[in-house]
C-alpha atoms as a PDB file:
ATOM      1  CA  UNK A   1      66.625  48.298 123.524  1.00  0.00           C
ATOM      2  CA  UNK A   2      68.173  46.249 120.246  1.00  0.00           C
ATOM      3  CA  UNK A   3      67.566  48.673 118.105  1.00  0.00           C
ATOM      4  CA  UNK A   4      68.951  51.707 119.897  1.00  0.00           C
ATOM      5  CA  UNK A   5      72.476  49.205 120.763  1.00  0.00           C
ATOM      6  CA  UNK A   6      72.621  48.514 117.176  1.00  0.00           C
ATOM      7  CA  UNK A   7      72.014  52.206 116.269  1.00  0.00           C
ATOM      8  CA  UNK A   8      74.840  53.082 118.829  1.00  0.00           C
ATOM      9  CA  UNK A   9      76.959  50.247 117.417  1.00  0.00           C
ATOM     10  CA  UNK A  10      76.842  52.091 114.223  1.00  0.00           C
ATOM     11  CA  UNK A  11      76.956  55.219 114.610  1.00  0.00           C
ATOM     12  CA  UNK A  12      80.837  55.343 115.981  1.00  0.00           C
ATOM     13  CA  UNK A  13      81.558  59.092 115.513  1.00  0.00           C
ATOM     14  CA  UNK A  14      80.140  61.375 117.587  1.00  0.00           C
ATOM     15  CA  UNK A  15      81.501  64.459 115.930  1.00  0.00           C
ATOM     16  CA  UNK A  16      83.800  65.410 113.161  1.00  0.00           C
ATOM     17  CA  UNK A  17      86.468  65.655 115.581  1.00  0.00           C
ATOM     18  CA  UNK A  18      86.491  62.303 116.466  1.00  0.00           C
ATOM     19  CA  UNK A  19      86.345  60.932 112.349  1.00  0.00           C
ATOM     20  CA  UNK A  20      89.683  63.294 111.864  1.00  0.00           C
ATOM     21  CA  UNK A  21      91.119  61.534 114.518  1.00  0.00           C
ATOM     22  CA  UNK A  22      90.132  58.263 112.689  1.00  0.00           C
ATOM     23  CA  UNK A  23      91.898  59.530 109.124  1.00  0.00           C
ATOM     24  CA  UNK A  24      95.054  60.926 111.153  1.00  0.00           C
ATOM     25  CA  UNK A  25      95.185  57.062 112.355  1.00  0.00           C
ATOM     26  CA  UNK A  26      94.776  56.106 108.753  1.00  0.00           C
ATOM     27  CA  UNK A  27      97.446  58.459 107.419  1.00  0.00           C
ATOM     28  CA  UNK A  28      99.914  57.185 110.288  1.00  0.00           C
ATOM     29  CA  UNK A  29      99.851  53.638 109.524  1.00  0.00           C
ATOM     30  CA  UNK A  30     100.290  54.801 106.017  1.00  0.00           C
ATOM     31  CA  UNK A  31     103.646  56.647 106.702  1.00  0.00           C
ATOM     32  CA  UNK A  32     104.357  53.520 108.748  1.00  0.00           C
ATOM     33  CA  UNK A  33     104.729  51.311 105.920  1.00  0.00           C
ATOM     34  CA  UNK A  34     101.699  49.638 107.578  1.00  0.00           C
ATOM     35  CA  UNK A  35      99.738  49.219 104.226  1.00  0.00           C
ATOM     36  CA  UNK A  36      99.697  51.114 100.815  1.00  0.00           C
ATOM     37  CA  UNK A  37      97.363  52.774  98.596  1.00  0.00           C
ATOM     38  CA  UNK A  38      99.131  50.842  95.833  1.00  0.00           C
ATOM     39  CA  UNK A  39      99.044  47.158  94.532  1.00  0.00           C
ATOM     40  CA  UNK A  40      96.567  44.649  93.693  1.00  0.00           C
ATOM     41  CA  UNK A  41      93.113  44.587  94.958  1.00  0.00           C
ATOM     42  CA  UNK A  42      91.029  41.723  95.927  1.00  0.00           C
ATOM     43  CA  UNK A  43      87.614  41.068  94.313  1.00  0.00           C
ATOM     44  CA  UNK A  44      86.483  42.942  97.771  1.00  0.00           C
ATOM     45  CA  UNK A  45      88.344  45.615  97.512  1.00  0.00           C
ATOM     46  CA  UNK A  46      87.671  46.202  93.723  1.00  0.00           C
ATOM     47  CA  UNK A  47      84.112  46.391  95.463  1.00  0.00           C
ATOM     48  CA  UNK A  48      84.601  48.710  97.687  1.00  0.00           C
ATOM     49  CA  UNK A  49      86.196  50.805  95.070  1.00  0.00           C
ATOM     50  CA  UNK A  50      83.601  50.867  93.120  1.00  0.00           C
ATOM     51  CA  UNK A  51      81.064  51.721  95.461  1.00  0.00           C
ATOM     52  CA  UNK A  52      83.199  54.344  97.431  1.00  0.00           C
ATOM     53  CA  UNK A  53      83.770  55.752  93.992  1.00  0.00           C
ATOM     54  CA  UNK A  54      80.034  56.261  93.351  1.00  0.00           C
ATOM     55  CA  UNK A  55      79.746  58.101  97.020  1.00  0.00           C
ATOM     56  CA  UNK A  56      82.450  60.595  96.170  1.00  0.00           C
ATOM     57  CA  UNK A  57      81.279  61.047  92.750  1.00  0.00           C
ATOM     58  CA  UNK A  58      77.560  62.053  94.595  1.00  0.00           C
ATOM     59  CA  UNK A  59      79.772  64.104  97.413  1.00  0.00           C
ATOM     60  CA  UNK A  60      81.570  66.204  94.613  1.00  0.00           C
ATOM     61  CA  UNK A  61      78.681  66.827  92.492  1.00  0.00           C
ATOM     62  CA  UNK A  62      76.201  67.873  95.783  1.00  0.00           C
ATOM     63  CA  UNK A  63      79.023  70.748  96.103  1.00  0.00           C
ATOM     64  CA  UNK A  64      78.598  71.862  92.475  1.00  0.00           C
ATOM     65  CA  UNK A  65      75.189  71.696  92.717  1.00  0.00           C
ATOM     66  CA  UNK A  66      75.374  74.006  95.905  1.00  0.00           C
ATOM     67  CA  UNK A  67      77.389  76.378  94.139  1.00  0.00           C
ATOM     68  CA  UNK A  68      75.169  76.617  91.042  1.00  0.00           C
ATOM     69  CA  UNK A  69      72.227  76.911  93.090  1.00  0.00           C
ATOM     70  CA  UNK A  70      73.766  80.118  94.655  1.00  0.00           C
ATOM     71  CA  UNK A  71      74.558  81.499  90.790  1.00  0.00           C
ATOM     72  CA  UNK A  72      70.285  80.868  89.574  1.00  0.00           C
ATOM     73  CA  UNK A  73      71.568  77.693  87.822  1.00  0.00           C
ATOM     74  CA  UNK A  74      70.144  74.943  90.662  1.00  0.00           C
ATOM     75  CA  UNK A  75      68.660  71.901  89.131  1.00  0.00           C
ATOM     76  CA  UNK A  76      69.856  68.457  87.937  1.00  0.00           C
ATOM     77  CA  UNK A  77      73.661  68.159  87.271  1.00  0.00           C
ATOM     78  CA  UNK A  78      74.487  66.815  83.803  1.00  0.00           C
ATOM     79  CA  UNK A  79      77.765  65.802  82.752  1.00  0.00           C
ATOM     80  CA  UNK A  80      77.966  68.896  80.250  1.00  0.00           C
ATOM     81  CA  UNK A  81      78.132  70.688  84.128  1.00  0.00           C
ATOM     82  CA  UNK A  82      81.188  69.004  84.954  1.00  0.00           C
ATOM     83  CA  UNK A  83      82.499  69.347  81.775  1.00  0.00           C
ATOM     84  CA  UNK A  84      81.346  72.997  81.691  1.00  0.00           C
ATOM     85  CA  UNK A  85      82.224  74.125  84.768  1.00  0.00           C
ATOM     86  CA  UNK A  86      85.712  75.022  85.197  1.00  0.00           C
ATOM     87  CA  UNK A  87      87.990  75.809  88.707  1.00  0.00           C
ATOM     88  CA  UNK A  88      91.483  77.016  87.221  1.00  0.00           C
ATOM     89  CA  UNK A  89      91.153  76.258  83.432  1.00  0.00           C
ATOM     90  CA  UNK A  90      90.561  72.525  84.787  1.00  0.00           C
ATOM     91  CA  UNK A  91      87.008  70.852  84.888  1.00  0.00           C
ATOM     92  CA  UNK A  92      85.173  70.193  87.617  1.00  0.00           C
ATOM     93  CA  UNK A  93      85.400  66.387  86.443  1.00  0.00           C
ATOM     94  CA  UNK A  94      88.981  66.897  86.844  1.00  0.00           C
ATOM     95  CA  UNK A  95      88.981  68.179  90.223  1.00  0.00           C
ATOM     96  CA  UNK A  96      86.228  65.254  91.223  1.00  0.00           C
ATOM     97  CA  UNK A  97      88.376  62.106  90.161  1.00  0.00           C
ATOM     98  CA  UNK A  98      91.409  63.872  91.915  1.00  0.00           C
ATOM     99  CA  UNK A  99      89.067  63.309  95.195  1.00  0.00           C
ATOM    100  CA  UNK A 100      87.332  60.043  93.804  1.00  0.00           C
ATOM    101  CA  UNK A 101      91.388  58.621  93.970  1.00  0.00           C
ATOM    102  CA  UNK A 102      91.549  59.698  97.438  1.00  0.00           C
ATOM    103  CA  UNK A 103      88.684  58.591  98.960  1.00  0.00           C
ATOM    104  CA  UNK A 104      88.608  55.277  96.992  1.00  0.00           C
ATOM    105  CA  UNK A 105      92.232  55.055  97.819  1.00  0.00           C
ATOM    106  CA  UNK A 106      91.290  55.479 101.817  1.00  0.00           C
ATOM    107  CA  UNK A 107      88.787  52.259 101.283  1.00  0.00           C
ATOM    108  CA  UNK A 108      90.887  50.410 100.186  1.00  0.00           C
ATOM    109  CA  UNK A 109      93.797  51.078 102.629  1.00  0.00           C
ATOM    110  CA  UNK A 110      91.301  50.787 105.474  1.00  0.00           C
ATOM    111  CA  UNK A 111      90.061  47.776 104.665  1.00  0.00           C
ATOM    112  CA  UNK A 112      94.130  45.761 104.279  1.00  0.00           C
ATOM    113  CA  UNK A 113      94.975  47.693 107.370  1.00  0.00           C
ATOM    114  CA  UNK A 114      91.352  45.638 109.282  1.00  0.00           C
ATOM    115  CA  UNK A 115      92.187  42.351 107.319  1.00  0.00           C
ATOM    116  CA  UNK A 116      95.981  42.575 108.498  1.00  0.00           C
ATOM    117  CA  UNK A 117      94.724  43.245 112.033  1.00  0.00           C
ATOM    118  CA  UNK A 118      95.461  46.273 112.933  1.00  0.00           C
ATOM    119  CA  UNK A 119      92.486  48.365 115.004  1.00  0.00           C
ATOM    120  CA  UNK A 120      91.547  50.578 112.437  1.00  0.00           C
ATOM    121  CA  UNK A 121      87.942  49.872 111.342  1.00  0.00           C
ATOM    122  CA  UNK A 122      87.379  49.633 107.425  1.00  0.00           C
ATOM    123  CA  UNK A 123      85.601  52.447 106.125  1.00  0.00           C
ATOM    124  CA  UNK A 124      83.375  50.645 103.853  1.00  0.00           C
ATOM    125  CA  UNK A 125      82.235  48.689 107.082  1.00  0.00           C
ATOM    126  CA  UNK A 126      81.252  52.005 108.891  1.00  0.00           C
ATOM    127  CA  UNK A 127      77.993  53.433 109.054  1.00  0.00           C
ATOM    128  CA  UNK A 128      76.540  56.026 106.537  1.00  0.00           C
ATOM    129  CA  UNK A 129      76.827  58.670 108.860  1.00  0.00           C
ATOM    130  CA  UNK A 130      80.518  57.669 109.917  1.00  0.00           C
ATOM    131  CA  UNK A 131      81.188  57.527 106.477  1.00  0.00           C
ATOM    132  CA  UNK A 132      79.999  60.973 105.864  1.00  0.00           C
ATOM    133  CA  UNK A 133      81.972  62.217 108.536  1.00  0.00           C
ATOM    134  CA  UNK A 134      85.277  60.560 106.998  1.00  0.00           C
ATOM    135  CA  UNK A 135      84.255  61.669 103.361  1.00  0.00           C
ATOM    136  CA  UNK A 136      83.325  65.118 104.381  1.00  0.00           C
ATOM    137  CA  UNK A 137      87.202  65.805 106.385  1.00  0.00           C
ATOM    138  CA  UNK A 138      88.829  63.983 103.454  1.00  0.00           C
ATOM    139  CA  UNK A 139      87.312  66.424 100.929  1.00  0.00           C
ATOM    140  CA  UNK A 140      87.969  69.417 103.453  1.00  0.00           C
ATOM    141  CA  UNK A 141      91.659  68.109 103.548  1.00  0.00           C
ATOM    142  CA  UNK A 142      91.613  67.850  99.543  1.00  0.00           C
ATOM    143  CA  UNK A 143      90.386  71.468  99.323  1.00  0.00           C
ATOM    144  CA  UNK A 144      92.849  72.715 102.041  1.00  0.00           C
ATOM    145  CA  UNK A 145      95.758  70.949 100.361  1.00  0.00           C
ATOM    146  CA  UNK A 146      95.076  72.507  96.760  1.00  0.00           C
ATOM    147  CA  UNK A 147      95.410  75.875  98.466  1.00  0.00           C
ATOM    148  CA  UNK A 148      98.589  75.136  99.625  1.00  0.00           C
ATOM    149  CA  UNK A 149      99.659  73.899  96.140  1.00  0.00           C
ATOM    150  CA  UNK A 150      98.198  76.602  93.856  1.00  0.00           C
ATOM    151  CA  UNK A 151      99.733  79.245  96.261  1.00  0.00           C
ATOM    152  CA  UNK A 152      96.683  80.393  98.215  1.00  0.00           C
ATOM    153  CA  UNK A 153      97.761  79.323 101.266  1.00  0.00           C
ATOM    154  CA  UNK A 154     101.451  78.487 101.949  1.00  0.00           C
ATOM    155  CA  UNK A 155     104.002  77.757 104.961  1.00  0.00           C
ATOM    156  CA  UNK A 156     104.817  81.141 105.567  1.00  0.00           C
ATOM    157  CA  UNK A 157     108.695  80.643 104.290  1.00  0.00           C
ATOM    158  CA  UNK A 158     110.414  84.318 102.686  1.00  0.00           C
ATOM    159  CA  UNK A 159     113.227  85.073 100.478  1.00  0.00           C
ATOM    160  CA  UNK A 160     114.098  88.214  98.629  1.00  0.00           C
ATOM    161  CA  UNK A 161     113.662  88.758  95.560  1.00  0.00           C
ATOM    162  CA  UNK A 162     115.096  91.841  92.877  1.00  0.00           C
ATOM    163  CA  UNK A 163     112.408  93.814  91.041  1.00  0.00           C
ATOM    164  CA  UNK A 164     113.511  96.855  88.968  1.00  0.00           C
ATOM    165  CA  UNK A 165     111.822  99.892  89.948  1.00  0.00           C
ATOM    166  CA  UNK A 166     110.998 103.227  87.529  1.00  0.00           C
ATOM    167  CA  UNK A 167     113.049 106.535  88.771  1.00  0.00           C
ATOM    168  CA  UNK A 168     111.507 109.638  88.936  1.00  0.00           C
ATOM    169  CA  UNK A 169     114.753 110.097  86.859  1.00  0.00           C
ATOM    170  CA  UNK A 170     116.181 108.204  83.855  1.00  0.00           C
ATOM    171  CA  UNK A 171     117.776 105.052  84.622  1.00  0.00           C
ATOM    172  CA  UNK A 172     115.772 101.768  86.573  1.00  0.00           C
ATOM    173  CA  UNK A 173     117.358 100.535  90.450  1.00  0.00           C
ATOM    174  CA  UNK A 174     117.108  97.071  91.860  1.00  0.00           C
ATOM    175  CA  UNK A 175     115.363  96.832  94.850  1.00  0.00           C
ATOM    176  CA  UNK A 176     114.985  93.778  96.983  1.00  0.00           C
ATOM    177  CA  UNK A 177     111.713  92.760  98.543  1.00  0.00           C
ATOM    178  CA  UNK A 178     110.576  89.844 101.112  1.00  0.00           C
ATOM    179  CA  UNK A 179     108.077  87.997  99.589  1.00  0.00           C
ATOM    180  CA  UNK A 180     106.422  84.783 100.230  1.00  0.00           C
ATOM    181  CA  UNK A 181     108.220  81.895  98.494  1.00  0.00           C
ATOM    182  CA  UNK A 182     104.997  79.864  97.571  1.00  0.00           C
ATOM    183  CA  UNK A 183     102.275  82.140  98.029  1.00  0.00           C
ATOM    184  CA  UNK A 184     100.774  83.644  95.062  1.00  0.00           C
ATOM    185  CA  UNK A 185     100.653  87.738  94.884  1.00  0.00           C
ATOM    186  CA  UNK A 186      97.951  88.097  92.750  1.00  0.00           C
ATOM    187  CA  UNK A 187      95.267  86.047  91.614  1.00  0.00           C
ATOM    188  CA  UNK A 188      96.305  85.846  87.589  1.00  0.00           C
ATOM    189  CA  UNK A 189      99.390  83.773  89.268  1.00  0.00           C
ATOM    190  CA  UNK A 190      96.751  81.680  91.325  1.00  0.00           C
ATOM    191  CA  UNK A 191      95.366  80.744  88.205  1.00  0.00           C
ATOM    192  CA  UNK A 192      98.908  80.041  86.529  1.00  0.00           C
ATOM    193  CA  UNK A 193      99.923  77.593  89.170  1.00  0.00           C
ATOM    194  CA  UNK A 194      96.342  75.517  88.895  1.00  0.00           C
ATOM    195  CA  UNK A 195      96.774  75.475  85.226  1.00  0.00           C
ATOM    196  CA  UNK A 196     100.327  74.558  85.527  1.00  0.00           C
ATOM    197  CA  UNK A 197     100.166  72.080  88.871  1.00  0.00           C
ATOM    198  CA  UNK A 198      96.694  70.867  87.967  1.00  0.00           C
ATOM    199  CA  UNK A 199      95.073  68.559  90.926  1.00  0.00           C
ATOM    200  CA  UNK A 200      98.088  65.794  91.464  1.00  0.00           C
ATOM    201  CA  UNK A 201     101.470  65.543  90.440  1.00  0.00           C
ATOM    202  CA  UNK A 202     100.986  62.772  87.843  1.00  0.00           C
ATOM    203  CA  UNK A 203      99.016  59.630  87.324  1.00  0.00           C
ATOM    204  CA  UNK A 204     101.099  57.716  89.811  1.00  0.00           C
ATOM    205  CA  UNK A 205     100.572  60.207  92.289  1.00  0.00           C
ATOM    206  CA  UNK A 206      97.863  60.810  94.971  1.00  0.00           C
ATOM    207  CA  UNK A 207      96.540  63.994  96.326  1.00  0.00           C
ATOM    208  CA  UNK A 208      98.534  64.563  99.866  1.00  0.00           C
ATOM    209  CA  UNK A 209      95.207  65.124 101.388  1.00  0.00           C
ATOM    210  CA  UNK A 210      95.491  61.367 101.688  1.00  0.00           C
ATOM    211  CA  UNK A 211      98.438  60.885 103.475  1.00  0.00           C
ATOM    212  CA  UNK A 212      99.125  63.860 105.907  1.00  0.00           C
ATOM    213  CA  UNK A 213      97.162  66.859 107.442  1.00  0.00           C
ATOM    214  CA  UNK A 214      97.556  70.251 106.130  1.00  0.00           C
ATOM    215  CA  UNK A 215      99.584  70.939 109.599  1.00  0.00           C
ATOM    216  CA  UNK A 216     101.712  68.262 108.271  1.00  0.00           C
ATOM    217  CA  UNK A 217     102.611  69.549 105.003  1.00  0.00           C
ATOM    218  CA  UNK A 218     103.196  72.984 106.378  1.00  0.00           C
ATOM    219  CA  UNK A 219     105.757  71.571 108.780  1.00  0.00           C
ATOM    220  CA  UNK A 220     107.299  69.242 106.146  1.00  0.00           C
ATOM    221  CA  UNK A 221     107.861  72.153 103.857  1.00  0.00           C
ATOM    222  CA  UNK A 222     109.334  74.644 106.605  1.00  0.00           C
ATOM    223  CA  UNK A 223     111.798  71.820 107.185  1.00  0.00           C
ATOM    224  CA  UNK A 224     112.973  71.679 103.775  1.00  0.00           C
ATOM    225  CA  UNK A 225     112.747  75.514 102.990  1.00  0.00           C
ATOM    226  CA  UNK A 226     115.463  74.918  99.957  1.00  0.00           C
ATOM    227  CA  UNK A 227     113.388  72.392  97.761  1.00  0.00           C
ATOM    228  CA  UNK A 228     111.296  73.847  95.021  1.00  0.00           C
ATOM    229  CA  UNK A 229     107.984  73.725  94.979  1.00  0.00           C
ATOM    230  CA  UNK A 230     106.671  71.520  92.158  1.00  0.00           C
ATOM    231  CA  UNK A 231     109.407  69.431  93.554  1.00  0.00           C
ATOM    232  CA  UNK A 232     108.427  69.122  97.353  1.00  0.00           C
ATOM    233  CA  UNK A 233     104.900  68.470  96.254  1.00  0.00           C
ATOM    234  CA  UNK A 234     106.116  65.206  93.680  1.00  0.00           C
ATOM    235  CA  UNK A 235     107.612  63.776  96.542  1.00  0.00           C
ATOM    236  CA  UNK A 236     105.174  64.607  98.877  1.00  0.00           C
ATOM    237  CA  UNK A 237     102.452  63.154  97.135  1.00  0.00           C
ATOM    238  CA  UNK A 238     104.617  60.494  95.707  1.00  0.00           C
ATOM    239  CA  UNK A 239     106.400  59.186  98.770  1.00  0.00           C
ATOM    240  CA  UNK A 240     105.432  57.275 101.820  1.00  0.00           C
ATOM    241  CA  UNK A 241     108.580  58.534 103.820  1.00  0.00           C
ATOM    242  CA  UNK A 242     108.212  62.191 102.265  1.00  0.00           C
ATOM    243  CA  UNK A 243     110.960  63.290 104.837  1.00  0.00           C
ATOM    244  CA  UNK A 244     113.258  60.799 103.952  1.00  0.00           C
ATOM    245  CA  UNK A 245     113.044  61.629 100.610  1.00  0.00           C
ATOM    246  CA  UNK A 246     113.500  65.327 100.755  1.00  0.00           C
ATOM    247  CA  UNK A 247     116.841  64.637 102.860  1.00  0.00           C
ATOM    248  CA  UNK A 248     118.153  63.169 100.178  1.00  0.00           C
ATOM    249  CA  UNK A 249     117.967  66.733  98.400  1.00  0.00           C
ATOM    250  CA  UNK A 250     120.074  68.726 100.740  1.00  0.00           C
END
């Protein structure tokens, strides 16, 4: 009877439905100026850091290893694999510390929103399988939010654009097409924008898998239809009040 309250007392999430509920939480309090993925950490939460870090380092590389098991290439992961292995002309190494920052970055934020009482329960308090859970629609979130930056995926916003078309006689017309505004038309310009955007905006900046659902973003951005791209996503994954921000640029 101990044992199976103490398993239940564990084991909070019953599905991954109720951990993205947990992380929406998380993200809220965040925009809420309730606590911040920046400043100094205490000698617990350089702790937790450092083992969260480990756990997304072992989360990133299981998916490599996946995929490399699919290709014949299955084994132990070295680091010449991450090194090797490239999404976008970037390294898989890369694209791992882009998600060790976030989910580090969640352990942290977790535990100074518990210490300054608010009823969010740290992560690095949770049990494995909650963690997993969190982890698991954290690094969905990361890969969800990289489609919407290297043009994959976008808001759905269109604008014309001129492109000179050939006659069947001499001379070239402009015609004007509706096109996506951020979405990629071919995959050579998928490529582009990951070599170009890479993971994160800059050092100081955090993926905004972090800090708002994908639903989020795509509502932000329709909002603010008029703010270029690379732009949007600076402040986005700079800013805590993202919409305040962006106002400022109409």
């Amino acid at each position: 009877m101990i044992c199976s309250e103490m398993i239940e007392q564990k084991a909070k999430f019953e599905n991954i439905e109720q951990a993205e509920h947990y992380v929406e939480d998380v993200r809220s309090h965040y925009r809420e100026e309730d606590a911040s993925y920046r400043g100094r950490r205490t000698p617990d939460q350089e702790l937790i850091a450092e083992v969260t870090s480990d756990e997304a380092r072992i989360i990133a590389d299981g998916v490599l290893l996946g995929m490399l098991s699919i290709s014949g290439n299955g084994g132990e992961l070295s680091e010449d694999d991450t090194q090797e292995f490239k999404v976008g002309g970037h390294t898989w190494e890369e694209f791992r510390t882009e998600y060790e920052r976030i989910l580090v970055g969640f352990g942290v934020i977790t535990n100074r929103l518990e210490r300054d009482g608010y009823d969010v329960d740290s992560y690095s308090d949770m049990s494995l399988s909650d963690r997993l859970k969190v982890a698991s629609v954290l690094f969905s979130s990361y890969l969800g939010h990289n489609a919407l930056r290297f043009g994959v995926e976008s808001a759905g916003i269109k604008h014309s654009i001129g492109i000179d078309v050939n006659l069947r006689t001499d001379g070239v017309a402009k015609q004007w097409v509706r096109v996506d505004k951020d979405k990629a038309r071919d995959p050579r310009m998928i490529k582009r924008n990951m070599r170009k955007r890479g993971f994160t905006s800059g050092p100081r900046n955090i993926s905004p898998a972090a800090k708002m659902s994908e639903a989020d973003y795509i509502t932000l951005r329709r909002a603010f239809p008029d703010v270029p791209k690379d732009d949007f996503d600076t402040i986005v994954s700079f800013s805590t009040d993202a919409r305040k921000e962006l106002e400022k640029r109409e």
